[in-house]
N, C-alpha and C. Protein backbone atom coordinates (compact mmCIF):
# COMPACT_ATOMS: atom_id res chain seq x y z
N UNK A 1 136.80 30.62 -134.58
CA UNK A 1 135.81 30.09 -135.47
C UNK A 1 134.45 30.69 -135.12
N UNK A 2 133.83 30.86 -136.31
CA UNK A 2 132.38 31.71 -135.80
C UNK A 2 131.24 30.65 -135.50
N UNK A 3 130.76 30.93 -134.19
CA UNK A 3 129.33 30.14 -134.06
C UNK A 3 128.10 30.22 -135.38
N UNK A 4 127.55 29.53 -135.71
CA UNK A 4 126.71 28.99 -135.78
C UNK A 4 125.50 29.53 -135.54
N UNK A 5 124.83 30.94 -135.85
CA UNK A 5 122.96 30.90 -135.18
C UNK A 5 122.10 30.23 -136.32
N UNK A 6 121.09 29.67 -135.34
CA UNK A 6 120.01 28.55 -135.77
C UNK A 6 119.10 29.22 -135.43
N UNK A 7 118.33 29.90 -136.84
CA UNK A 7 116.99 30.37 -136.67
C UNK A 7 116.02 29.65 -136.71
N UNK A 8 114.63 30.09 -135.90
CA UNK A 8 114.21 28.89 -135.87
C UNK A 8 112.50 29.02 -135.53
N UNK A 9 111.62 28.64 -136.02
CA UNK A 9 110.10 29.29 -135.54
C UNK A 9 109.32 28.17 -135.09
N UNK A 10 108.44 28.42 -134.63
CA UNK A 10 107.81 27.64 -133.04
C UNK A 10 106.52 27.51 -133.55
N UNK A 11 105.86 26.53 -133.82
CA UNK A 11 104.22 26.47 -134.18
C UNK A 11 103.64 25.91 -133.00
N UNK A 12 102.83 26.26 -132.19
CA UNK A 12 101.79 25.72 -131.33
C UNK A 12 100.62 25.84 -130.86
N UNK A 13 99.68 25.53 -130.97
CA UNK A 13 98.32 26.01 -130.70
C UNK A 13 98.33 26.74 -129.86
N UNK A 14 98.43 26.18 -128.61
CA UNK A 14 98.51 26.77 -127.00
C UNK A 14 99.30 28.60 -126.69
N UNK A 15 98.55 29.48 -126.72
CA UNK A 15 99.24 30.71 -126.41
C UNK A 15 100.18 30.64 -125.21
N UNK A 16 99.39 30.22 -124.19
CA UNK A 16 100.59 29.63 -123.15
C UNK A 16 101.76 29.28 -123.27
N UNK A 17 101.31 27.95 -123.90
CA UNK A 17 102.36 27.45 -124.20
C UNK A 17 103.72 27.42 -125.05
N UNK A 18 103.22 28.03 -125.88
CA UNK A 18 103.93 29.09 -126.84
C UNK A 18 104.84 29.72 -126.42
N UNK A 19 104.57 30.61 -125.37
CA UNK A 19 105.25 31.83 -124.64
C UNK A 19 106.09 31.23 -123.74
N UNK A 20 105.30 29.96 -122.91
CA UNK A 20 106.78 29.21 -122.14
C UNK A 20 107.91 28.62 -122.54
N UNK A 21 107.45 27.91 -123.92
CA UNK A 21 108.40 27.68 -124.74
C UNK A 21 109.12 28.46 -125.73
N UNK A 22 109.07 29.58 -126.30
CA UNK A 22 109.76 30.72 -126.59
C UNK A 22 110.87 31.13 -125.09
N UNK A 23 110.33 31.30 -124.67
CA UNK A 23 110.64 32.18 -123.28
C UNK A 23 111.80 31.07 -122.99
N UNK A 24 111.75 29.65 -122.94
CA UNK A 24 112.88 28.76 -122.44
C UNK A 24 113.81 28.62 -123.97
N UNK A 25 113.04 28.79 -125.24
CA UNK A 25 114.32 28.60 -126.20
C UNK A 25 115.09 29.40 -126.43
N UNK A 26 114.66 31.01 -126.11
CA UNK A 26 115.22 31.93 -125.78
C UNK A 26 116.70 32.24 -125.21
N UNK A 27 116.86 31.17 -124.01
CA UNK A 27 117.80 30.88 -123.46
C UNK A 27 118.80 29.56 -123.47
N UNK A 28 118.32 29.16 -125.14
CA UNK A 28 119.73 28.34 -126.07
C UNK A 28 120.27 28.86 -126.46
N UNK A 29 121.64 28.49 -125.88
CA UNK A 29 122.75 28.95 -126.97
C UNK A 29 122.92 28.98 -128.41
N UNK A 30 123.06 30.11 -129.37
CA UNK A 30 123.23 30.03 -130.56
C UNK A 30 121.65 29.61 -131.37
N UNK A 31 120.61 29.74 -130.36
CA UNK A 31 119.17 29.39 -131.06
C UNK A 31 118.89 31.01 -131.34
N UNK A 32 118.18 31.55 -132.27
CA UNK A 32 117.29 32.73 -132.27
C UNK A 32 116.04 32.45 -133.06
N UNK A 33 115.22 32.52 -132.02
CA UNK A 33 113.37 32.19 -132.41
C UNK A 33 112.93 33.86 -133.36
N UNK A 34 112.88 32.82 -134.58
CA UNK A 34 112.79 34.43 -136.10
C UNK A 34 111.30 34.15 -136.20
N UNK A 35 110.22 33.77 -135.32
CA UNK A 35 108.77 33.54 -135.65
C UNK A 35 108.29 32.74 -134.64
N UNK A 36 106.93 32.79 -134.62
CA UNK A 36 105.93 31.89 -133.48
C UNK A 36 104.62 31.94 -134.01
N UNK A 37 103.95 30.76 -134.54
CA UNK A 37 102.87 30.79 -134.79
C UNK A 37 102.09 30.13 -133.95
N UNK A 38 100.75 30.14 -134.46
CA UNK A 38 99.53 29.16 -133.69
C UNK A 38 98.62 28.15 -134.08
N UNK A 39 98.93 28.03 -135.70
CA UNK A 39 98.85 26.94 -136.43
C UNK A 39 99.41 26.33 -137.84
N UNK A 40 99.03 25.38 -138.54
CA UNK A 40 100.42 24.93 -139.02
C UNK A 40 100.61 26.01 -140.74
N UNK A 41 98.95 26.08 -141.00
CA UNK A 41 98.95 27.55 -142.33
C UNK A 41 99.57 28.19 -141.95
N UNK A 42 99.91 29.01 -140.85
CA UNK A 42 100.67 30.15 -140.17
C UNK A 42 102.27 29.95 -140.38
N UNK A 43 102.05 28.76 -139.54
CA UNK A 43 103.87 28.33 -139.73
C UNK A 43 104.13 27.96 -140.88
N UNK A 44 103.82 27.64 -141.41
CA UNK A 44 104.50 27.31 -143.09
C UNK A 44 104.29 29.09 -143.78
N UNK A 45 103.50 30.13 -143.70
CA UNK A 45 103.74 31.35 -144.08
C UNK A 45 105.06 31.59 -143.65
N UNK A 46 105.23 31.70 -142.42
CA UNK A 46 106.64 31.67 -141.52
C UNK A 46 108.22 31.12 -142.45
N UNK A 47 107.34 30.10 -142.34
CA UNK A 47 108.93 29.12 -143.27
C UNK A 47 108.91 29.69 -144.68
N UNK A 48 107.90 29.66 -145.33
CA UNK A 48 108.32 30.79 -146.76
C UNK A 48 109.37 31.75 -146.40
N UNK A 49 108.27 33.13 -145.64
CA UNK A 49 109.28 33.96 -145.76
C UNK A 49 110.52 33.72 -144.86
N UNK A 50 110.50 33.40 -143.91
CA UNK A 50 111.58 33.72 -143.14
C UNK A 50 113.28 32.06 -143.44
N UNK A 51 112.60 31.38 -144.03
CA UNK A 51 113.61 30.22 -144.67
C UNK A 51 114.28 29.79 -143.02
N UNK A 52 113.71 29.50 -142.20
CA UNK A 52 114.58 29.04 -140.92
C UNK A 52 115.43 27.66 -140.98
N UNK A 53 116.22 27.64 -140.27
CA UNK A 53 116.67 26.42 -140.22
C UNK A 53 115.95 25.15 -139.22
N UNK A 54 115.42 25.42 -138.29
CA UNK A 54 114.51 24.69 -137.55
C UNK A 54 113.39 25.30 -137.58
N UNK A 55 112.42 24.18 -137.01
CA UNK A 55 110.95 24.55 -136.92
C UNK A 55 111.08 23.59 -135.84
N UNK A 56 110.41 24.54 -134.46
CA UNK A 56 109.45 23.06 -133.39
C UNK A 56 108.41 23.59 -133.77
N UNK A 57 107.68 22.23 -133.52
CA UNK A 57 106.01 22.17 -133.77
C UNK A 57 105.59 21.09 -132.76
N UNK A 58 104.31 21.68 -132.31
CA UNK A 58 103.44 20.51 -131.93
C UNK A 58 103.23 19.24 -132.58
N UNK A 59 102.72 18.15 -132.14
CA UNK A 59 102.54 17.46 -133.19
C UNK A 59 100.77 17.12 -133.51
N UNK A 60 100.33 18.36 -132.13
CA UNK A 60 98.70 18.19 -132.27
C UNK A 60 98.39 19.55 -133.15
N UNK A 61 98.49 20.13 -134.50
CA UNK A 61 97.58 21.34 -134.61
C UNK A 61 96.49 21.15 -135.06
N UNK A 62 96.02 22.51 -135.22
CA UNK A 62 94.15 22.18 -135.56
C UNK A 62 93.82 22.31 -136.91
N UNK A 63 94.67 22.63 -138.06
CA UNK A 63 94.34 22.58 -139.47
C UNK A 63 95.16 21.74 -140.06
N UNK A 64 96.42 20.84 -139.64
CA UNK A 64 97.32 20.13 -140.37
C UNK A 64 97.49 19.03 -140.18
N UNK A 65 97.97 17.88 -140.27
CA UNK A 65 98.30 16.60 -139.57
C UNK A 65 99.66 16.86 -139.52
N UNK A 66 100.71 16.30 -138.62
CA UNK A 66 101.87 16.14 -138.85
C UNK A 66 102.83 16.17 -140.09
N UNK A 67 102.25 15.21 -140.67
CA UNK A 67 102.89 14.63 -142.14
C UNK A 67 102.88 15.72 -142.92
N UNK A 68 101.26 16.37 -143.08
CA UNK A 68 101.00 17.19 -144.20
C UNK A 68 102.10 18.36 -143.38
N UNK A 69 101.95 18.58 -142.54
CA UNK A 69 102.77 19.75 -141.82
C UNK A 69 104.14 19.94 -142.43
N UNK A 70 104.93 18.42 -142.03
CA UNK A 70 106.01 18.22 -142.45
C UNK A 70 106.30 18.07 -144.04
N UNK A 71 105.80 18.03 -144.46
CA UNK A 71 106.02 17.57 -146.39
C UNK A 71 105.53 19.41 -147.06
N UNK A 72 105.02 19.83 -146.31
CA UNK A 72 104.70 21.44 -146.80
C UNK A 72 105.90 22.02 -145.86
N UNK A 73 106.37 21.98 -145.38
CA UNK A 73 107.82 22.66 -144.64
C UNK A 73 109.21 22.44 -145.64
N UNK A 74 109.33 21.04 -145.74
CA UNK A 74 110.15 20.39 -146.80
C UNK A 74 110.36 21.29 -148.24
N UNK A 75 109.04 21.31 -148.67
CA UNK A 75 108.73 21.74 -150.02
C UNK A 75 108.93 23.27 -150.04
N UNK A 76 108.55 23.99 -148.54
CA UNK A 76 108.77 25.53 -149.01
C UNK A 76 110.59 25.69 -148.66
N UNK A 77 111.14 25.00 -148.46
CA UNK A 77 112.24 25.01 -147.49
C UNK A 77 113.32 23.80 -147.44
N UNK A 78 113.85 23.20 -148.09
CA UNK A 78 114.48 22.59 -148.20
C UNK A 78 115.76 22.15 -147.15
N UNK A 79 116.05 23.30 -146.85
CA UNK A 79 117.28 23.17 -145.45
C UNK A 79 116.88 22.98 -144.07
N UNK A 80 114.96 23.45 -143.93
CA UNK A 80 114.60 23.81 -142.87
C UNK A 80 114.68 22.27 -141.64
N UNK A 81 115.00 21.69 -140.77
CA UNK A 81 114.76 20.50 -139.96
C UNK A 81 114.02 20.91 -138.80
N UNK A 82 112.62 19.60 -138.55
CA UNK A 82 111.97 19.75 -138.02
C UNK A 82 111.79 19.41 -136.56
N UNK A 83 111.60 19.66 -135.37
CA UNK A 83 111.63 18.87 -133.95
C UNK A 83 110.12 18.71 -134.28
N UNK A 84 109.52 17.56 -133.54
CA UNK A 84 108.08 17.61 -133.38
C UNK A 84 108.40 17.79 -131.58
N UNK A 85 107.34 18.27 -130.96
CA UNK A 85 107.34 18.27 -129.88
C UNK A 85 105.59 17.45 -129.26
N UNK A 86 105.67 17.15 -128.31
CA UNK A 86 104.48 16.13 -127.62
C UNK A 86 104.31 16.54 -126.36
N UNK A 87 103.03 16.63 -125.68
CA UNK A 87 102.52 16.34 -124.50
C UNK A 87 103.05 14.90 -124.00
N UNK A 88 102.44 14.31 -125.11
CA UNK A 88 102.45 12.44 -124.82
C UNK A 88 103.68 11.77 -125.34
N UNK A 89 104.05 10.79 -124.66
CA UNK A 89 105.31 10.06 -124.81
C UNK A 89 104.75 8.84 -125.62
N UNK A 90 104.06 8.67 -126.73
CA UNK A 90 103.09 8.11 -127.16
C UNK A 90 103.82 7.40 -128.61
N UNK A 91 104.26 5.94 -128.49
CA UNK A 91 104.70 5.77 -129.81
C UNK A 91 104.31 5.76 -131.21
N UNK A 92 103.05 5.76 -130.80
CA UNK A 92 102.60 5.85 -132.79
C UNK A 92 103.09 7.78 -132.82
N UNK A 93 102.92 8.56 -132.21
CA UNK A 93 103.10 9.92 -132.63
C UNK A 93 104.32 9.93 -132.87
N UNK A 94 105.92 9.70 -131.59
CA UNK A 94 106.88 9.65 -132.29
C UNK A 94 107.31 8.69 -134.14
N UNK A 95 106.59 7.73 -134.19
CA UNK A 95 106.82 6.75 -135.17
C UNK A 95 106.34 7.79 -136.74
N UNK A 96 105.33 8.00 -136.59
CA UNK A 96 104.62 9.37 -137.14
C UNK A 96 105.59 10.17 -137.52
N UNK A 97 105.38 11.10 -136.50
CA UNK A 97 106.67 12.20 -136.78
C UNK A 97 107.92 11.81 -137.34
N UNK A 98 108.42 10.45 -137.05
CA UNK A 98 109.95 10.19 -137.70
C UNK A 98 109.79 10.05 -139.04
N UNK A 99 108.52 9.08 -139.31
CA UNK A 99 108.84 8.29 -140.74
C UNK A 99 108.19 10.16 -142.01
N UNK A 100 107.34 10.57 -141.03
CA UNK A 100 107.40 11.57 -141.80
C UNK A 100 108.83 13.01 -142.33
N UNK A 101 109.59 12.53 -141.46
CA UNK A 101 110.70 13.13 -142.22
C UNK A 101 111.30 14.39 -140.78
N UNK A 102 110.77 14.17 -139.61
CA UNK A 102 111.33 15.35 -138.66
C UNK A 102 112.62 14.07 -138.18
N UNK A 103 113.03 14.94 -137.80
CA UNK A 103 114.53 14.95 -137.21
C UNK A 103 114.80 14.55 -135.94
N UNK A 104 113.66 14.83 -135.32
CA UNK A 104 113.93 13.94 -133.83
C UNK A 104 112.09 14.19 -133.25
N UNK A 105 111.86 14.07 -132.06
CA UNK A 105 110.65 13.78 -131.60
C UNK A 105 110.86 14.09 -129.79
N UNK A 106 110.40 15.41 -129.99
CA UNK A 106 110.64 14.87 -128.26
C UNK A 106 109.21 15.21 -127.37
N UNK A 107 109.34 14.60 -126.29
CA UNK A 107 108.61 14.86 -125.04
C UNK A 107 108.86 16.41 -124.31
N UNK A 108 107.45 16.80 -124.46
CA UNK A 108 107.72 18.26 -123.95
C UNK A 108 108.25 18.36 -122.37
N UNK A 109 107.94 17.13 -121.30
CA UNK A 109 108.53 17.19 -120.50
C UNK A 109 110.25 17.08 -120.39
N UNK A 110 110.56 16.59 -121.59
CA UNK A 110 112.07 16.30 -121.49
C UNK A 110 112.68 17.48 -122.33
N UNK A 111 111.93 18.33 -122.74
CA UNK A 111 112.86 19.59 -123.64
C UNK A 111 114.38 20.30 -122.85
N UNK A 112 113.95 20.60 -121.17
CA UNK A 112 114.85 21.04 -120.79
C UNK A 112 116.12 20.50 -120.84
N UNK A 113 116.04 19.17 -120.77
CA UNK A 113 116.88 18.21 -121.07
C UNK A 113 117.84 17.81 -122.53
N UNK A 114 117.10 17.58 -123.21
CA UNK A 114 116.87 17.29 -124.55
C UNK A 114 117.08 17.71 -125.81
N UNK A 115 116.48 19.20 -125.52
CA UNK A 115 116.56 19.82 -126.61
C UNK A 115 118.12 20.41 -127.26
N UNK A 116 118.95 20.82 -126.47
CA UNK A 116 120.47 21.36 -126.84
C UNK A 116 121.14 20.03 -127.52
N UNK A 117 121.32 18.78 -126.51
CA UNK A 117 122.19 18.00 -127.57
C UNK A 117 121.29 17.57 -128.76
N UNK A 118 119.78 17.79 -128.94
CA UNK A 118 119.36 17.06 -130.37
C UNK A 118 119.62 18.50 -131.30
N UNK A 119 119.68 19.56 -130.72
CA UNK A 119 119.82 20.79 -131.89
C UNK A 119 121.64 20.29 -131.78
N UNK A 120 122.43 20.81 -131.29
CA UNK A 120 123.74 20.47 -131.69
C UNK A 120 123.99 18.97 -132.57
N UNK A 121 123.08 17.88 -132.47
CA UNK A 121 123.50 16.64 -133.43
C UNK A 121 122.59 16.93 -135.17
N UNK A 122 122.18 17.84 -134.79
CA UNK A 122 121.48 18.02 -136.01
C UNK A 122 122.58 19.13 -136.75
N UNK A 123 122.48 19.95 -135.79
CA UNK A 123 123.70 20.82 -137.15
C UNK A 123 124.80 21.00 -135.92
C-alpha cells in the first residue's frame, strides 16, 4: 500500500524559529514542508498556489488574527487542515484556534511529542 505524503507549509514570524521548526518537521515521517512563510498574507499566497494539505501556524502573527488566518486558508483551500501552534499553553488561544476551525492546537513545547500522532489522526 502506498504511503501517504502530507504537504505542508509553516507560517511563523520568528526566523529562528521557523528554521527550528522546519528543521524538526523535516524529520516526520511522510511530512514534506512545500513552503515557509513569515506572515499570515504570505502564507495564504503559499496555500493558493501550492494547495497543501496542512498548514502549522503560529497563533501570534503580525498582520492576521487567527480566525481571519484560518477562514482565508479554508476559502483558498478547502482540503487544507490547520495545526495552530503556541508559545503559551493558554486556554482562550487554544479555545480560539479550535472554534475557529483548526484541527488541533498545540504547545510548541510539546511538538516533539505531539505532533506525529495529531498529523496521523487527522489524515
Amino acid at each position: 500500500m502506498a504511503v501517504q505524503r502530507i504537504t505542508a507549509v509553516v507560517i511563523d514570524p520568528g526566523l529562528t524559529v521557523r528554521r527550528v521548526l522546519v528543521d524538526f518537521l523535516r524529520s516526520v515521517q511522510d511530512l514534506t514542508i512545500a513552503g515557509e512563510a513569515a506572515s499570515g498574507d504570505e502564507g495564504l499566497r503559499l496555500v493558493e498556489a501550492l494547495q497543501p494539505d496542512l498548514v502549522l501556524t503560529d497563533n501570534a502573527l503580525p498582520d492576521l488574527s487567527i480566525h481571519e488566518l484560518i477562514d482565508a486558508i479554508k476559502d483558498a483551500s478547502h482540503h487544507t487542515e490547520v495545526i495552530v501552534l503556541s508559545t503559551y499553553d493558554i486556554d482562550i488561544y487554544r479555545e480560539t484556534a479550535l472554534a475557529s476551525g483548526a484541527a488541533d492546537f498545540i504547545v510548541k513545547t510539546d511538538l516533539v511529542e505531539r505532533l506525529a500522532p495529531v498529523v496521523r489522526t487527522i489524515f
